[in-house]
PDB file of N, CA and C in Angstrom:
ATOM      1  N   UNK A   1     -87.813  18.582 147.268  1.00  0.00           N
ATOM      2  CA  UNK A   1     -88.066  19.806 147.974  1.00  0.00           C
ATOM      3  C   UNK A   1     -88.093  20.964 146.960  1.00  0.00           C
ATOM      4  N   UNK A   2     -89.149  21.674 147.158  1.00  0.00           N
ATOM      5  CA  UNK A   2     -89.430  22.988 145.753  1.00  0.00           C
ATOM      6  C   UNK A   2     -87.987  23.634 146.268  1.00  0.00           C
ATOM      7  N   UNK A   3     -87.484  24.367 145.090  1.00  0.00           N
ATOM      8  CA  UNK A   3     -86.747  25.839 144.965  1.00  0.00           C
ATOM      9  C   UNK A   3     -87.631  27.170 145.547  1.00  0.00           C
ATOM     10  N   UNK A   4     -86.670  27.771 146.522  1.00  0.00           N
ATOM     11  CA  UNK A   4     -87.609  29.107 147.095  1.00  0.00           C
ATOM     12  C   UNK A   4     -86.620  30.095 146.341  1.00  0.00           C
ATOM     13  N   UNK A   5     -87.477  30.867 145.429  1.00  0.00           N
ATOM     14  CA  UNK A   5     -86.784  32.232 145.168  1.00  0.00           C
ATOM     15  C   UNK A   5     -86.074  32.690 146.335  1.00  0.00           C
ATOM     16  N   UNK A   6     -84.805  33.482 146.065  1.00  0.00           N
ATOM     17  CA  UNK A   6     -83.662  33.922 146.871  1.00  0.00           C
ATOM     18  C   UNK A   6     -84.947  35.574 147.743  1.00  0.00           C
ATOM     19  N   UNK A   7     -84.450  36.052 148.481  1.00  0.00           N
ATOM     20  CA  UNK A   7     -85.390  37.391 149.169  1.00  0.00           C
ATOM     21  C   UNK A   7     -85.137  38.455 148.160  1.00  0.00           C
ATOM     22  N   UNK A   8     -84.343  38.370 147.363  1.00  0.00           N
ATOM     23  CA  UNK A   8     -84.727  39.716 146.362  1.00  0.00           C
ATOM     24  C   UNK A   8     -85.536  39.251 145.483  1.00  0.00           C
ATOM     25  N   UNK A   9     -85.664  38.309 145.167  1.00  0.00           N
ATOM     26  CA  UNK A   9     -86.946  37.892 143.891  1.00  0.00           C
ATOM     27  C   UNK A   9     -88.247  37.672 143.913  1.00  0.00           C
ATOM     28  N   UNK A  10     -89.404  37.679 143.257  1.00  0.00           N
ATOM     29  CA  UNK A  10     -90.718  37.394 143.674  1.00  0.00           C
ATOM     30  C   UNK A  10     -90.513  35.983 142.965  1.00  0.00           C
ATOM     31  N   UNK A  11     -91.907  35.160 143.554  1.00  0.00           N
ATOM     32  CA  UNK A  11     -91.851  34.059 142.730  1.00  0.00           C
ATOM     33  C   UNK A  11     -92.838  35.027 141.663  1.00  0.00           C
ATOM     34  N   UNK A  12     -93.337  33.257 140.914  1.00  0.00           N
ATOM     35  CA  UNK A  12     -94.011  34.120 139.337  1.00  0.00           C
ATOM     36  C   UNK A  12     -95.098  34.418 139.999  1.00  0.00           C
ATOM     37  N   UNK A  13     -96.166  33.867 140.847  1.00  0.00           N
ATOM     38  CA  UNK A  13     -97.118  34.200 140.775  1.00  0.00           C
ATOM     39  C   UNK A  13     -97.177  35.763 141.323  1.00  0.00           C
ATOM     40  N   UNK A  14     -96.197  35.930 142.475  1.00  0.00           N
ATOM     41  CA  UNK A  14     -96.117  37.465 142.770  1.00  0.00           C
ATOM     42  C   UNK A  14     -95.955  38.506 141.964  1.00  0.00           C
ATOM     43  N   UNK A  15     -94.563  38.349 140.882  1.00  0.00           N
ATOM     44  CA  UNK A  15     -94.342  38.846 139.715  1.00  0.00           C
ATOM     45  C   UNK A  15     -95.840  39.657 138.597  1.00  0.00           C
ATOM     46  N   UNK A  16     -96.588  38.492 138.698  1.00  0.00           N
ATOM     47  CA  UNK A  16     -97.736  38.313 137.832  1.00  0.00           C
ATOM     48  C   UNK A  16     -98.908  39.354 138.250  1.00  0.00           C
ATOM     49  N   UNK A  17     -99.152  38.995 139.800  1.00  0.00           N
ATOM     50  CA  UNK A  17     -99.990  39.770 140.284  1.00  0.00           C
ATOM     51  C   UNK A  17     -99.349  41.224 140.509  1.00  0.00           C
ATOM     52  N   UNK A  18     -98.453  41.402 140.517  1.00  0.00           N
ATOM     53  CA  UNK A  18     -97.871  42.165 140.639  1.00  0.00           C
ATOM     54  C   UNK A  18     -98.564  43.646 139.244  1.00  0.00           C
ATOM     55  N   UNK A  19     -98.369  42.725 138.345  1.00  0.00           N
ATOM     56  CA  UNK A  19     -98.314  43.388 136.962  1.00  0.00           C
ATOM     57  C   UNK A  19     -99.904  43.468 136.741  1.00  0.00           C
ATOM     58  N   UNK A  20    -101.207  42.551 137.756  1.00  0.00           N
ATOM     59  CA  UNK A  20    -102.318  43.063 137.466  1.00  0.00           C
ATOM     60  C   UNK A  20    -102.508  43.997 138.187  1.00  0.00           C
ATOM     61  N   UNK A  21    -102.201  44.359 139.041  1.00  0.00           N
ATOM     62  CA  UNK A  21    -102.109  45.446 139.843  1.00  0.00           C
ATOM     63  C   UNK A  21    -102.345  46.230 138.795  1.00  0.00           C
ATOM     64  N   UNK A  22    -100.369  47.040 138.198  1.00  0.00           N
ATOM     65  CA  UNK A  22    -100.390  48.101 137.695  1.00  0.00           C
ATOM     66  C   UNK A  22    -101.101  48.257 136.666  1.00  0.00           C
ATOM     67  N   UNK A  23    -101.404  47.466 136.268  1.00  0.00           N
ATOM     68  CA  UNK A  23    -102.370  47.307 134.602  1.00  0.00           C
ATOM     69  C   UNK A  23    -103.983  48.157 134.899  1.00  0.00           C
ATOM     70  N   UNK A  24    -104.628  47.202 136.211  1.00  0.00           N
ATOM     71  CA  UNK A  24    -105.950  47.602 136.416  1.00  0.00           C
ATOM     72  C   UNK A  24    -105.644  49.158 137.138  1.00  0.00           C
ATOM     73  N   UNK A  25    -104.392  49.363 137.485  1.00  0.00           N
ATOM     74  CA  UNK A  25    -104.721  51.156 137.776  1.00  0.00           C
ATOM     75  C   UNK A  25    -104.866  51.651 136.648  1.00  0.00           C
ATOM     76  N   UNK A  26    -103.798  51.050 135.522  1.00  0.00           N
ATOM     77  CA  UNK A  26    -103.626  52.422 134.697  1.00  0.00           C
ATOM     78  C   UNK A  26    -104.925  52.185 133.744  1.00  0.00           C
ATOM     79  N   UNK A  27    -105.703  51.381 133.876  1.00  0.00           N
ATOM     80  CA  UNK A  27    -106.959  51.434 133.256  1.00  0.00           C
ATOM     81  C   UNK A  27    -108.037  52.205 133.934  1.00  0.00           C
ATOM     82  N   UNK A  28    -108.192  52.137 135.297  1.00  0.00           N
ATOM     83  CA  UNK A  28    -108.905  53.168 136.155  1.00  0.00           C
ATOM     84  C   UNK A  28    -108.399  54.639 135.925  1.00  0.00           C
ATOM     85  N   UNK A  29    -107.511  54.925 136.177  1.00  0.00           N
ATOM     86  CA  UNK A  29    -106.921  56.092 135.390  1.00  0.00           C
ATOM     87  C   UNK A  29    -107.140  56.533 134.336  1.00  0.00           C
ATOM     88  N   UNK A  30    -107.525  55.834 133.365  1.00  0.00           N
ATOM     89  CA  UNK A  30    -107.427  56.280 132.258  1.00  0.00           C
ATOM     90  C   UNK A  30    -109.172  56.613 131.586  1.00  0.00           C
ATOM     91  N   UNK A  31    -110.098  55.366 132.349  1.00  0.00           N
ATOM     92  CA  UNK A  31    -111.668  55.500 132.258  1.00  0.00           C
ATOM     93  C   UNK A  31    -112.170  56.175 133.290  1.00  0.00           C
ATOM     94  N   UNK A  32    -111.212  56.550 134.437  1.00  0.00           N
ATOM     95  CA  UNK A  32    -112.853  57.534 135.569  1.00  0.00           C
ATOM     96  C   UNK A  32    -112.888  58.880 135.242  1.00  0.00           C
ATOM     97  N   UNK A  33    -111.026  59.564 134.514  1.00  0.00           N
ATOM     98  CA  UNK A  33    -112.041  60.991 134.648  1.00  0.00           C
ATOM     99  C   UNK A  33    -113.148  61.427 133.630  1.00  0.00           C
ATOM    100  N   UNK A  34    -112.702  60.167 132.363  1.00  0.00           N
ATOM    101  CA  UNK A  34    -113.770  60.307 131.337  1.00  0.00           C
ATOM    102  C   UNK A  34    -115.348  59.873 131.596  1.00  0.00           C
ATOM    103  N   UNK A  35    -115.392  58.868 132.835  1.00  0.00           N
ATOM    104  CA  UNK A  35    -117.043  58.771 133.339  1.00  0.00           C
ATOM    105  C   UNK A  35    -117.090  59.778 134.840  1.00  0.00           C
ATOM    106  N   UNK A  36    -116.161  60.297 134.863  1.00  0.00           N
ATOM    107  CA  UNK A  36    -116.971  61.419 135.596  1.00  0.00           C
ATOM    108  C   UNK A  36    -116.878  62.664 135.151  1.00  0.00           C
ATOM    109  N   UNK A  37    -116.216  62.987 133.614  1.00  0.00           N
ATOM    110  CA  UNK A  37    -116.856  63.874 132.862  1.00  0.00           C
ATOM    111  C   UNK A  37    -118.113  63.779 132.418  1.00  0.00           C
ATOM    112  N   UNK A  38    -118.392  62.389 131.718  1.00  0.00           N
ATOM    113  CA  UNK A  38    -120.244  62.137 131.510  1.00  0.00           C
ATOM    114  C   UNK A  38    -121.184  62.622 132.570  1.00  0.00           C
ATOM    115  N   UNK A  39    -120.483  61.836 133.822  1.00  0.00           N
ATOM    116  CA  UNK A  39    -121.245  62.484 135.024  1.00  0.00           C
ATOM    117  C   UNK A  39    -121.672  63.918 135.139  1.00  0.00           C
ATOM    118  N   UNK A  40    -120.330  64.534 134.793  1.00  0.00           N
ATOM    119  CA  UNK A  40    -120.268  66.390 135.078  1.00  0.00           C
ATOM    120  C   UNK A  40    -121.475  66.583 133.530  1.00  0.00           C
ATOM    121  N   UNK A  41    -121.091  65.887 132.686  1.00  0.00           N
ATOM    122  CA  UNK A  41    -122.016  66.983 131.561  1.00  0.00           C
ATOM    123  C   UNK A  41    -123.553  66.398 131.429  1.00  0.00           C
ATOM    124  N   UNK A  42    -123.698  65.289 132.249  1.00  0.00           N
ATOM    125  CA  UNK A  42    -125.256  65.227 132.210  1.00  0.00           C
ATOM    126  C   UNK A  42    -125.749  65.960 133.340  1.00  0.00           C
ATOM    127  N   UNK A  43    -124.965  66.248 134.509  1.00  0.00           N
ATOM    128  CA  UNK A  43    -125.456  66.927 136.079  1.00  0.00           C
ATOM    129  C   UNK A  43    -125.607  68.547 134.972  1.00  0.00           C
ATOM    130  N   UNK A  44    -124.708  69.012 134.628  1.00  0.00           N
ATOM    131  CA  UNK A  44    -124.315  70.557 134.402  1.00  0.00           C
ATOM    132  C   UNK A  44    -124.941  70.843 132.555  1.00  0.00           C
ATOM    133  N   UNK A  45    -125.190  69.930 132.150  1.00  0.00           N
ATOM    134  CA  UNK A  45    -125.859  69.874 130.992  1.00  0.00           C
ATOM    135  C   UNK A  45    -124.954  70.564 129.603  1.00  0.00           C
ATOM    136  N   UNK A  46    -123.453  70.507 130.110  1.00  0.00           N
ATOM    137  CA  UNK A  46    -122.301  70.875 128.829  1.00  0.00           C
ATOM    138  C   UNK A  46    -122.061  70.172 127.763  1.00  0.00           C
ATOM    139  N   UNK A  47    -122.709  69.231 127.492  1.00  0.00           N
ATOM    140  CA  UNK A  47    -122.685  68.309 126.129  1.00  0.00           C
ATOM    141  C   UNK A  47    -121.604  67.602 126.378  1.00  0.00           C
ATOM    142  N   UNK A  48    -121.111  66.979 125.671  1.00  0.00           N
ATOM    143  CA  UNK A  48    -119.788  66.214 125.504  1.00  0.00           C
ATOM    144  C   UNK A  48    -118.777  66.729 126.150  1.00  0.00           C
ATOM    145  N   UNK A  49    -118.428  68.238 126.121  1.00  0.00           N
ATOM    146  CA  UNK A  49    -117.073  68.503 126.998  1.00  0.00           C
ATOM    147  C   UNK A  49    -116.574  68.405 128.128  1.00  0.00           C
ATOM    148  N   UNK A  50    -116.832  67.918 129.003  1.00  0.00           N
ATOM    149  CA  UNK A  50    -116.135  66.987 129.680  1.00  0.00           C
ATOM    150  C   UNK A  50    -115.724  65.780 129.725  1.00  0.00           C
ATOM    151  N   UNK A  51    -116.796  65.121 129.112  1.00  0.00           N
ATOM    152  CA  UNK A  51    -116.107  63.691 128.717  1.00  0.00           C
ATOM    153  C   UNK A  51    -115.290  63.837 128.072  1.00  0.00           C
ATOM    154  N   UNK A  52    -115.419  64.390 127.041  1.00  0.00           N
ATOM    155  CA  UNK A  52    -114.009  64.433 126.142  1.00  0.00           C
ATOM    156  C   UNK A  52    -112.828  64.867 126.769  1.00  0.00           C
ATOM    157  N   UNK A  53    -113.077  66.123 127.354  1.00  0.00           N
ATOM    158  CA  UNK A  53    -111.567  66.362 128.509  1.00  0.00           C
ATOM    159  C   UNK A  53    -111.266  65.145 129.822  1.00  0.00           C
ATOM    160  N   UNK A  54    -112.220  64.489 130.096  1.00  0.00           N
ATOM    161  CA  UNK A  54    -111.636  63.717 130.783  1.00  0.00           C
ATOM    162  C   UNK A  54    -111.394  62.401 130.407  1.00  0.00           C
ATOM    163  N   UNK A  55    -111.415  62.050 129.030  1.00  0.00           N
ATOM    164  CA  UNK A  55    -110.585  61.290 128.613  1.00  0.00           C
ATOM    165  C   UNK A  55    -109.612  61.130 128.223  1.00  0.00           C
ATOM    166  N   UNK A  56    -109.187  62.932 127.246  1.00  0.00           N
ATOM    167  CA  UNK A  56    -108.377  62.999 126.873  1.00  0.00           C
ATOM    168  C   UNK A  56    -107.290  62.932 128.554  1.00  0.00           C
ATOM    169  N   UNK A  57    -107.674  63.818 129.399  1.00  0.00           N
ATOM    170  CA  UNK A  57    -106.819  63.885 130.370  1.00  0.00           C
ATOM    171  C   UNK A  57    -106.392  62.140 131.458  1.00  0.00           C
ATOM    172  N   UNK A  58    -107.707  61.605 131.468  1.00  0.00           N
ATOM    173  CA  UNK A  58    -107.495  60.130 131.651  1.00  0.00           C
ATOM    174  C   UNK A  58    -106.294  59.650 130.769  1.00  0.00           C
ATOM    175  N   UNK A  59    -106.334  59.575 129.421  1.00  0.00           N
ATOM    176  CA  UNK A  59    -105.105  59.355 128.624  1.00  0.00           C
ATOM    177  C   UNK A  59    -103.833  59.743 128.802  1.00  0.00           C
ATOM    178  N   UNK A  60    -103.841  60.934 128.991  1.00  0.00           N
ATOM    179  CA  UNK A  60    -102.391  61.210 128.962  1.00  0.00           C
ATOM    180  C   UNK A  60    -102.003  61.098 130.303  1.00  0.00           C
ATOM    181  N   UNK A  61    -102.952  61.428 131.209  1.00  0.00           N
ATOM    182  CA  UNK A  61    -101.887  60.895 132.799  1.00  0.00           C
ATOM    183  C   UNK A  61    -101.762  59.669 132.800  1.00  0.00           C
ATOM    184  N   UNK A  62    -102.196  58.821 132.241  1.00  0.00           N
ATOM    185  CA  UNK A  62    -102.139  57.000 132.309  1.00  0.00           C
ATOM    186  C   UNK A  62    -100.961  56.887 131.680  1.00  0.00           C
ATOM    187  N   UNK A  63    -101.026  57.488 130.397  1.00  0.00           N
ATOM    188  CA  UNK A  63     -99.357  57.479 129.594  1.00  0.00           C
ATOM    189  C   UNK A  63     -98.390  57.762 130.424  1.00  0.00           C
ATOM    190  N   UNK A  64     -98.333  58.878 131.105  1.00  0.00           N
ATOM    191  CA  UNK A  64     -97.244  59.112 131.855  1.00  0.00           C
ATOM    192  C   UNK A  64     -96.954  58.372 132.887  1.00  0.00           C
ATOM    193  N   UNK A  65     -98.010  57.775 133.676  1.00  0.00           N
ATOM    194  CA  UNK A  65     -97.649  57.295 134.861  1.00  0.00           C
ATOM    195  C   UNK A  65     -97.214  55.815 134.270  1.00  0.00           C
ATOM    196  N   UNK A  66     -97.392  55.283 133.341  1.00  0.00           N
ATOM    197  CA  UNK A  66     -97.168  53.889 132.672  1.00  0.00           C
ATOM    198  C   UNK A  66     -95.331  54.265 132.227  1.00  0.00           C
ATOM    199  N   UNK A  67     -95.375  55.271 131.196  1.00  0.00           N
ATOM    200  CA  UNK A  67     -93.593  55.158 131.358  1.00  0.00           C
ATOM    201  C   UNK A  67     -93.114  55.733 132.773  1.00  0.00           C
ATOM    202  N   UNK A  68     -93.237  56.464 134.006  1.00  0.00           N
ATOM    203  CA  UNK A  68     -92.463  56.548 134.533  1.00  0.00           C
ATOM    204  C   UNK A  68     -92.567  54.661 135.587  1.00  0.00           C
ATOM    205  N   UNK A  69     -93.780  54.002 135.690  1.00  0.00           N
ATOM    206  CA  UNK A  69     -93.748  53.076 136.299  1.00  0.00           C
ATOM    207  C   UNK A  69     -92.113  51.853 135.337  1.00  0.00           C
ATOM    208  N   UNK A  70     -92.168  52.090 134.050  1.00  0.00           N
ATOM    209  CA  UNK A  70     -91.298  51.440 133.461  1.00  0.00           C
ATOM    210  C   UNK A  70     -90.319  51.766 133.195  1.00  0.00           C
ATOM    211  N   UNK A  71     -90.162  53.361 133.528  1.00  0.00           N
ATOM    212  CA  UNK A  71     -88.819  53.726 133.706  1.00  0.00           C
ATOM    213  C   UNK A  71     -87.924  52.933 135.155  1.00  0.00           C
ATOM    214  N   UNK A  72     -88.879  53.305 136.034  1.00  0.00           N
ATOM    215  CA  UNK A  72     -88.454  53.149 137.789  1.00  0.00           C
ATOM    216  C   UNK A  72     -88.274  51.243 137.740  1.00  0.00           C
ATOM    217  N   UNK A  73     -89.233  50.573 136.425  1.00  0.00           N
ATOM    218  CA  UNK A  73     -88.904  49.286 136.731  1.00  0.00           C
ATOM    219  C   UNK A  73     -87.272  49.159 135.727  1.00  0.00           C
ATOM    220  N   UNK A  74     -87.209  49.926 135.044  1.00  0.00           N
ATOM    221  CA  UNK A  74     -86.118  49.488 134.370  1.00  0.00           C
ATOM    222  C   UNK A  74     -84.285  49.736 134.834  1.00  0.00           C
ATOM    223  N   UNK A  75     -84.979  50.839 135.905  1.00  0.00           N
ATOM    224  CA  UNK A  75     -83.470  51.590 136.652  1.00  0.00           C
ATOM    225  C   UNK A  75     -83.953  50.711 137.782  1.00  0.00           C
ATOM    226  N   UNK A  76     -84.235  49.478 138.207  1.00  0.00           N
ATOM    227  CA  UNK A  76     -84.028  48.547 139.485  1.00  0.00           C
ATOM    228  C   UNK A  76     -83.222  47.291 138.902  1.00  0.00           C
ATOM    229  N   UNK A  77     -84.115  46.983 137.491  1.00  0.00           N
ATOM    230  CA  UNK A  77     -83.250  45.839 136.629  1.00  0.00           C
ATOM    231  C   UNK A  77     -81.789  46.340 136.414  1.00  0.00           C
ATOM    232  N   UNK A  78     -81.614  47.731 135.730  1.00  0.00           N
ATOM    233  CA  UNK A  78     -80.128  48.058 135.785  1.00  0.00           C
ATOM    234  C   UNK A  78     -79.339  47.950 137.209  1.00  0.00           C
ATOM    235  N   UNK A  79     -79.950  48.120 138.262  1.00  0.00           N
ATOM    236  CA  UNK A  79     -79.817  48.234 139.212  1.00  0.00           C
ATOM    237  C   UNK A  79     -78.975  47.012 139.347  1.00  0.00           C
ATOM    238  N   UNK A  80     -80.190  45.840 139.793  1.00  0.00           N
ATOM    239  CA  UNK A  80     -79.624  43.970 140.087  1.00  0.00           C
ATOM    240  C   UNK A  80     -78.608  43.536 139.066  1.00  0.00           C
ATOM    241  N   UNK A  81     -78.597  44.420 138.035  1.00  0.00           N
ATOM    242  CA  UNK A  81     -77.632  43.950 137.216  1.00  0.00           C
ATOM    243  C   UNK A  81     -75.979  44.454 137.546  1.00  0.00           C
ATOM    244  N   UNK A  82     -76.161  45.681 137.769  1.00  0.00           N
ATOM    245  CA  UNK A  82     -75.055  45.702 138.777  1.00  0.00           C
ATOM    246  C   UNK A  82     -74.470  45.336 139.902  1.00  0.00           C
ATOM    247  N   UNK A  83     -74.982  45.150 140.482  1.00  0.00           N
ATOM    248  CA  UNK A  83     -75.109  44.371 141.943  1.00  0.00           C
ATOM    249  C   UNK A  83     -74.285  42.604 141.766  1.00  0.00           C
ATOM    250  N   UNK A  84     -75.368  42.380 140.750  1.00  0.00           N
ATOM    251  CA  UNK A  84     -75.025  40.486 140.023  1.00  0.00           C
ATOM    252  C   UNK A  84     -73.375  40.639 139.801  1.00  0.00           C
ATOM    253  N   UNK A  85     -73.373  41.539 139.180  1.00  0.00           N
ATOM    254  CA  UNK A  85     -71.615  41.762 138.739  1.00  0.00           C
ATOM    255  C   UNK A  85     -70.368  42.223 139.438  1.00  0.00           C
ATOM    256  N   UNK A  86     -70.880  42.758 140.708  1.00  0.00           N
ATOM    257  CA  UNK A  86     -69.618  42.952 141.890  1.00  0.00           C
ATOM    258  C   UNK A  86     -69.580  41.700 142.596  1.00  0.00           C
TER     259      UNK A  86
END
């Protein structure tokens, strides 16, 4: 008879998908505002500056939202780890 993960745990495959999830956001995040800066500077005819701002800005909100996603995963692990120990 298989082992069922306990209800606080995912199995792996959940775990896994789990993590393509956050991956393929923070890649959407990080490539649309830079193709819909291309968009804006071929409609509005500004050369490069928007793409460039919306990559740069794609970048850095992806950064951020990537450490706070690994902050929030790392204060749940501290979390179960306390929990394991009472």
């Amino acid at each position: 008879m298989p082992v069922l993960p306990s209800p606080d745990q995912k199995s792996p495959i959940g775990a896994a998908m789990e993590w393509v999830g956050r991956i393929m956001a923070l890649a959407l995040e990080m490539v649309l505002p830079g193709l819909g800066g291309t968009w804006l500077d071929g409609r509005w005819g500004t050369g490069p500056v928007l793409t460039i701002a919306g990559f740069l800005l794609g970048t850095v909100g992806g950064l951020a939202h990537l450490l706070w996603m690994t902050a929030a995963d790392d204060k749940k692990r501290r979390q179960r780890r306390r929990d394991e120990k009472q």
